[in-house]
Protein backbone atom coordinates (compact mmCIF):
# COMPACT_ATOMS: atom_id res chain seq x y z
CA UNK A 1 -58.98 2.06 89.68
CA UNK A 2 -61.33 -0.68 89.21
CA UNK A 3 -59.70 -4.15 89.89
CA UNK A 4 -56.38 -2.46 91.07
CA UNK A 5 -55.01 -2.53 87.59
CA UNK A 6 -52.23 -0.02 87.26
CA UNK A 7 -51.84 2.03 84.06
CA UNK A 8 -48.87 3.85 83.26
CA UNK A 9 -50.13 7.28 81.82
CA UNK A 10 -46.65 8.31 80.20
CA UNK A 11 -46.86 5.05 78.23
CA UNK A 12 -48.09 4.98 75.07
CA UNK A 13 -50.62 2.46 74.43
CA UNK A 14 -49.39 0.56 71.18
CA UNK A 15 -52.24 0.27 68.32
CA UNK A 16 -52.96 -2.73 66.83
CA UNK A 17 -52.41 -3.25 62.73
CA UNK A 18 -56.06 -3.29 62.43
CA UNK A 19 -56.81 -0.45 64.59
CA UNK A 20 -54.02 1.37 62.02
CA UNK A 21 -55.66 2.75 58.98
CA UNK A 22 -55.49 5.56 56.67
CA UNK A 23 -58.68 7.19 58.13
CA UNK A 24 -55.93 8.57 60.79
CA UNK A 25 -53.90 9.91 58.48
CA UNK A 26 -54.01 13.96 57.28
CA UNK A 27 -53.50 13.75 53.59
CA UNK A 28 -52.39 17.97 54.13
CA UNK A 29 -49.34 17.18 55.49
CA UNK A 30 -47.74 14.00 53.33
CA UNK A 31 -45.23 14.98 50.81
CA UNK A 32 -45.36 13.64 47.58
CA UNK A 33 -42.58 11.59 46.40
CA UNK A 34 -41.88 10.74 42.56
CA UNK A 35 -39.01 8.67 41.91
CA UNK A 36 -37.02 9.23 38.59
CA UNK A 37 -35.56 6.96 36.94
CA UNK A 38 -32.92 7.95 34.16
CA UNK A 39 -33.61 8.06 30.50
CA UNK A 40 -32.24 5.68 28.10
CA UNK A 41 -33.06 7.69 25.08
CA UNK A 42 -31.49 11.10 25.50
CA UNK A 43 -28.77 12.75 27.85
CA UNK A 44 -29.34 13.80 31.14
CA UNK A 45 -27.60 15.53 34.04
CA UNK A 46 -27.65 12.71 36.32
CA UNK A 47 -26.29 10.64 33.45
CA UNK A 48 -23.61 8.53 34.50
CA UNK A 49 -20.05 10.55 33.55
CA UNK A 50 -18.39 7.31 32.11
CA UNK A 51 -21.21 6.75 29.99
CA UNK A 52 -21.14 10.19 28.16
CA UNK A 53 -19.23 10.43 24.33
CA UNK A 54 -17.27 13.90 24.63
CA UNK A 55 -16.93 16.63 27.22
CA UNK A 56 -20.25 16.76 29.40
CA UNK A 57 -19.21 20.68 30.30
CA UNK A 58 -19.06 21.70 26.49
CA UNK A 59 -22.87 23.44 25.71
CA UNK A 60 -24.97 21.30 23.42
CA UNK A 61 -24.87 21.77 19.76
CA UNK A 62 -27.61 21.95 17.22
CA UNK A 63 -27.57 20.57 13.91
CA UNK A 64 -27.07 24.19 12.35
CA UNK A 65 -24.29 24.55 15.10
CA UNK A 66 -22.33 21.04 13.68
CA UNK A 67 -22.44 22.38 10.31
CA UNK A 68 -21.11 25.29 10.78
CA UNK A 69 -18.13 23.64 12.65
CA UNK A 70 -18.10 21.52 9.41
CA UNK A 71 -17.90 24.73 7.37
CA UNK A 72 -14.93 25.76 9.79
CA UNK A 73 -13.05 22.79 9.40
CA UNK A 74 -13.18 22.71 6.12
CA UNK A 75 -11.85 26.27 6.02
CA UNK A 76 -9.21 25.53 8.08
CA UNK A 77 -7.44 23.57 5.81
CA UNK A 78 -6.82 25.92 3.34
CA UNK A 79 -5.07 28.23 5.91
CA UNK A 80 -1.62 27.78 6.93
CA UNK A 81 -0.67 27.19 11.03
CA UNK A 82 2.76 28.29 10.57
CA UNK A 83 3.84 32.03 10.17
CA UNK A 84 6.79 32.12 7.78
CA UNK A 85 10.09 33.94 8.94
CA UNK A 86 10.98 35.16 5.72
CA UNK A 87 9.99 35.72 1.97
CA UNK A 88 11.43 32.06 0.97
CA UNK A 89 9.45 30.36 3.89
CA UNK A 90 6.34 32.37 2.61
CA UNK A 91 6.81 31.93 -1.36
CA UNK A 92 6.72 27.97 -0.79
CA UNK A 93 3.10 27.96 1.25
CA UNK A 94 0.44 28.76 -1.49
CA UNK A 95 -1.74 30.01 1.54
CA UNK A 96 0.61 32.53 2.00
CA UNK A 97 1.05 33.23 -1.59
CA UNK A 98 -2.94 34.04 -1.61
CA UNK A 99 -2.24 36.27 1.49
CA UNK A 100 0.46 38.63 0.24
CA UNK A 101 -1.53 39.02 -3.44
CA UNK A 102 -4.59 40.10 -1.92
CA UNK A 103 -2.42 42.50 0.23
CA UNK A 104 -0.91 44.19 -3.06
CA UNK A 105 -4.16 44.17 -4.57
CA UNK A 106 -5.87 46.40 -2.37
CA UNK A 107 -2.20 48.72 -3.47
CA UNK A 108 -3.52 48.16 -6.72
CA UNK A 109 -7.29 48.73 -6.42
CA UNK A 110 -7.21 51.98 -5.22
CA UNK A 111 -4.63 53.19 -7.24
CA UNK A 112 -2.10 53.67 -4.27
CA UNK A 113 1.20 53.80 -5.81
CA UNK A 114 2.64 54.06 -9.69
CA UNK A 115 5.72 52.17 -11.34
CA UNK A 116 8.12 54.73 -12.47
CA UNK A 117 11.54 55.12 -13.32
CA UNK A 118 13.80 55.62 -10.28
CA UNK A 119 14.23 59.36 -9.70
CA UNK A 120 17.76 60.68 -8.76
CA UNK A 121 19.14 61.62 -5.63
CA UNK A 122 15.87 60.71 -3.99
CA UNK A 123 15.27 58.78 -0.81
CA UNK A 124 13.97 55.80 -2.04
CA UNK A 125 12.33 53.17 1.29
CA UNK A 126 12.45 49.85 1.25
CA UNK A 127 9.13 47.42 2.01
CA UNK A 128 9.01 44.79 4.76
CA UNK A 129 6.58 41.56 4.39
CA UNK A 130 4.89 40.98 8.10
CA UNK A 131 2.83 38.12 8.41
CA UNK A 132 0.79 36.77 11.13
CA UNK A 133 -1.82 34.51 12.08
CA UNK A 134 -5.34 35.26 13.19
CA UNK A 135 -7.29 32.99 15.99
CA UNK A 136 -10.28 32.53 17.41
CA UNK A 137 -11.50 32.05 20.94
CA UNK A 138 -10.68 28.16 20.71
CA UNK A 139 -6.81 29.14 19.36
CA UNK A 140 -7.34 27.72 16.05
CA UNK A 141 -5.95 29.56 12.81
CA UNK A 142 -9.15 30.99 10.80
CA UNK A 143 -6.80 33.34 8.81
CA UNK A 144 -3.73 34.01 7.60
CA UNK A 145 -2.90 37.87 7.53
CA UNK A 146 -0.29 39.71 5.50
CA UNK A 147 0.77 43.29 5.65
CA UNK A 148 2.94 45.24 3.44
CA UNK A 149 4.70 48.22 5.53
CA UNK A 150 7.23 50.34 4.60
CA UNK A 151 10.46 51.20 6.57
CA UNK A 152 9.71 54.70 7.29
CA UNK A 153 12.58 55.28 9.82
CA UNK A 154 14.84 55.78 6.83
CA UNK A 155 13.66 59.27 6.04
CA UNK A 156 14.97 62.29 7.91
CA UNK A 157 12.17 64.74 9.27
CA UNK A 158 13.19 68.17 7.55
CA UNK A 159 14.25 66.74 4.60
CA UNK A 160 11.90 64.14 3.24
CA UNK A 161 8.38 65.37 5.52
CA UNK A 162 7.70 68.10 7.68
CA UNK A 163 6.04 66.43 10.16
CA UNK A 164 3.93 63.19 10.38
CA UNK A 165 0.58 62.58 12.16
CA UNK A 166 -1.92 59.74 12.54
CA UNK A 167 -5.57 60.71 13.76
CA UNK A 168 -6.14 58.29 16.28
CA UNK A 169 -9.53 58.32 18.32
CA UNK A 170 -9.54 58.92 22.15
CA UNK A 171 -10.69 55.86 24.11
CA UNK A 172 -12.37 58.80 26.12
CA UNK A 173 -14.40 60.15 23.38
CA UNK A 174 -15.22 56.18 22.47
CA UNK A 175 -16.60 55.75 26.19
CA UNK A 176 -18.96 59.04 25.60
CA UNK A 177 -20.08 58.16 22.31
CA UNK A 178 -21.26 54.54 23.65
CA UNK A 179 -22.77 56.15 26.76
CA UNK A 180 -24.64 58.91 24.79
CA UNK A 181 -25.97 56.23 22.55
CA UNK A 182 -27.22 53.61 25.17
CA UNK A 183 -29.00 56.84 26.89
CA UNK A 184 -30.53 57.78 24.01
CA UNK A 185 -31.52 54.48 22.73
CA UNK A 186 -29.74 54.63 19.35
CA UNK A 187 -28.90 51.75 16.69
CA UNK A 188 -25.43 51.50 16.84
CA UNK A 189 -23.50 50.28 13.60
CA UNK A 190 -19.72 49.13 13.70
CA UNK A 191 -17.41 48.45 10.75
CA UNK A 192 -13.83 47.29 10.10
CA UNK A 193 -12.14 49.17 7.05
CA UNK A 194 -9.50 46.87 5.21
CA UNK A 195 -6.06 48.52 5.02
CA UNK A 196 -7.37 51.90 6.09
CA UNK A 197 -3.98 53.66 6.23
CA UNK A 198 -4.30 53.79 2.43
CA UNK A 199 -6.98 56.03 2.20
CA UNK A 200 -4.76 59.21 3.49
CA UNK A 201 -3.56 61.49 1.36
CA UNK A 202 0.62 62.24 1.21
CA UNK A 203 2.05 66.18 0.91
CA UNK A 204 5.15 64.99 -0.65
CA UNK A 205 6.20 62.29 -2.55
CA UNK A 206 6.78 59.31 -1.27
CA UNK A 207 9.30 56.25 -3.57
CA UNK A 208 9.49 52.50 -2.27
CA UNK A 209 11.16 49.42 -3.82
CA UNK A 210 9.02 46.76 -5.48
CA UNK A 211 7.74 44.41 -2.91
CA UNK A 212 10.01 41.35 -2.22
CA UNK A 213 8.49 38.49 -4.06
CA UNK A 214 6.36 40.43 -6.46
CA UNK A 215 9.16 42.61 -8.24
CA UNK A 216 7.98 43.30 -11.82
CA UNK A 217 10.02 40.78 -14.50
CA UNK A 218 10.13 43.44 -16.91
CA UNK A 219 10.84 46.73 -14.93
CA UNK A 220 12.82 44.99 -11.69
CA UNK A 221 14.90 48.85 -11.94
CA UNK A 222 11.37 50.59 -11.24
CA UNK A 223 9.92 51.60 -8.19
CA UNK A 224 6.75 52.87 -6.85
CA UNK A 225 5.44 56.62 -6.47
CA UNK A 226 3.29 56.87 -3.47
């Protein structure tokens, strides 16, 4: 080496600034890097926790959404959140009240039962009030539901029916139905019929009391032909 100067070849010879420039540099392999900063006009998910009004884990709600709650609300008050224990607890809440009359009116409406003297040495069963209250997913009352049933364990099989049976559907045959339909493609319609029980027919006849709270002033003797 010229001038005995000694040079360390596994030392890297350090550039100057100037000699540094971006000529050197292979645009294909920087990253690029965009910084966000957070909004102050709407929310976001890097919001800060403290800063947010309500649960952050609930789903936003649309306008059509908040009405609808509004709606709810509103319907909520004219239910009641307590289930009575007895006819006087549900004669004193007019929610109730509404309950029970809509439950004799569907009696009523398709012609059910028929006020009549009371027969002799007949079996005659007494009615029971049941009430209870409906919820939805969030546990809040959206109805309050009132059925009318009648003490049937008071008859004797032999002597006031034959026999008694209630066509009930197979869960199995439920399961095939859905499966058949899905295969096939099908539309599949599903409906809820009110108070369906009444809409069988009776072999024999059939006498209850009058209803506790909605006994008839003029005939309270009377009772109902099934």
């Amino acid at each position: 080496v010229a001038d005995d100067e000694f040079i360390n070849i596994f030392c890297t010879p350090v550039q100057d600034q100037g000699e540094t420039s971006s000529r050197h540099v292979d645009s294909s392999n920087m990253h690029t890097f965009n910084q966000r900063y957070p909004s102050e006009h709407r929310w976001t998910k890097d919001h800060p926790l403290e800063q947010v009004i309500g649960n952050p884990s609930h789903l936003v709600r649309t306008r059509r959404q908040l009405e609808l709650d509004a709606e709810m609300f509103m319907f909520a008050l004219t239910v009641s959140r307590t289930e009575p224990k007895n006819i006087k607890e549900a004669m004193a809440d007019s929610a109730w009240i509404e309950s029970m009359q809509e439950e004799v009116h569907q009696f009523d409406r398709l012609d059910v039962w028929e006020l009549v003297d009371r027969p002799l040495c007949t079996n005659i069963i007494n009615l029971k009030w049941l009430w209870k209250n409906k919820r939805d997913e969030e546990n809040t009352v959206i109805q309050n539901k009132s059925r009318l049933v009648a003490k049937g364990y008071a008859q004797k099989e032999g002597v006031d029916f034959e026999e008694s049976f209630a066509p009930v559907v197979r869960l199995e045959a439920v399961r095939l139905f859905i499966a058949y339909a899905a295969h096939k493609s099908f539309t599949v319609y599903y409906m809820d019929v009110k108070t369906a029980f009444l809409y069988g027919s009776l072999k024999e006849e059939v006498y209850v009391n009058q209803p506790d709270g909605f006994v008839d002033p003029y005939h309270p003797d009377k009772v109902y032909r099934l």
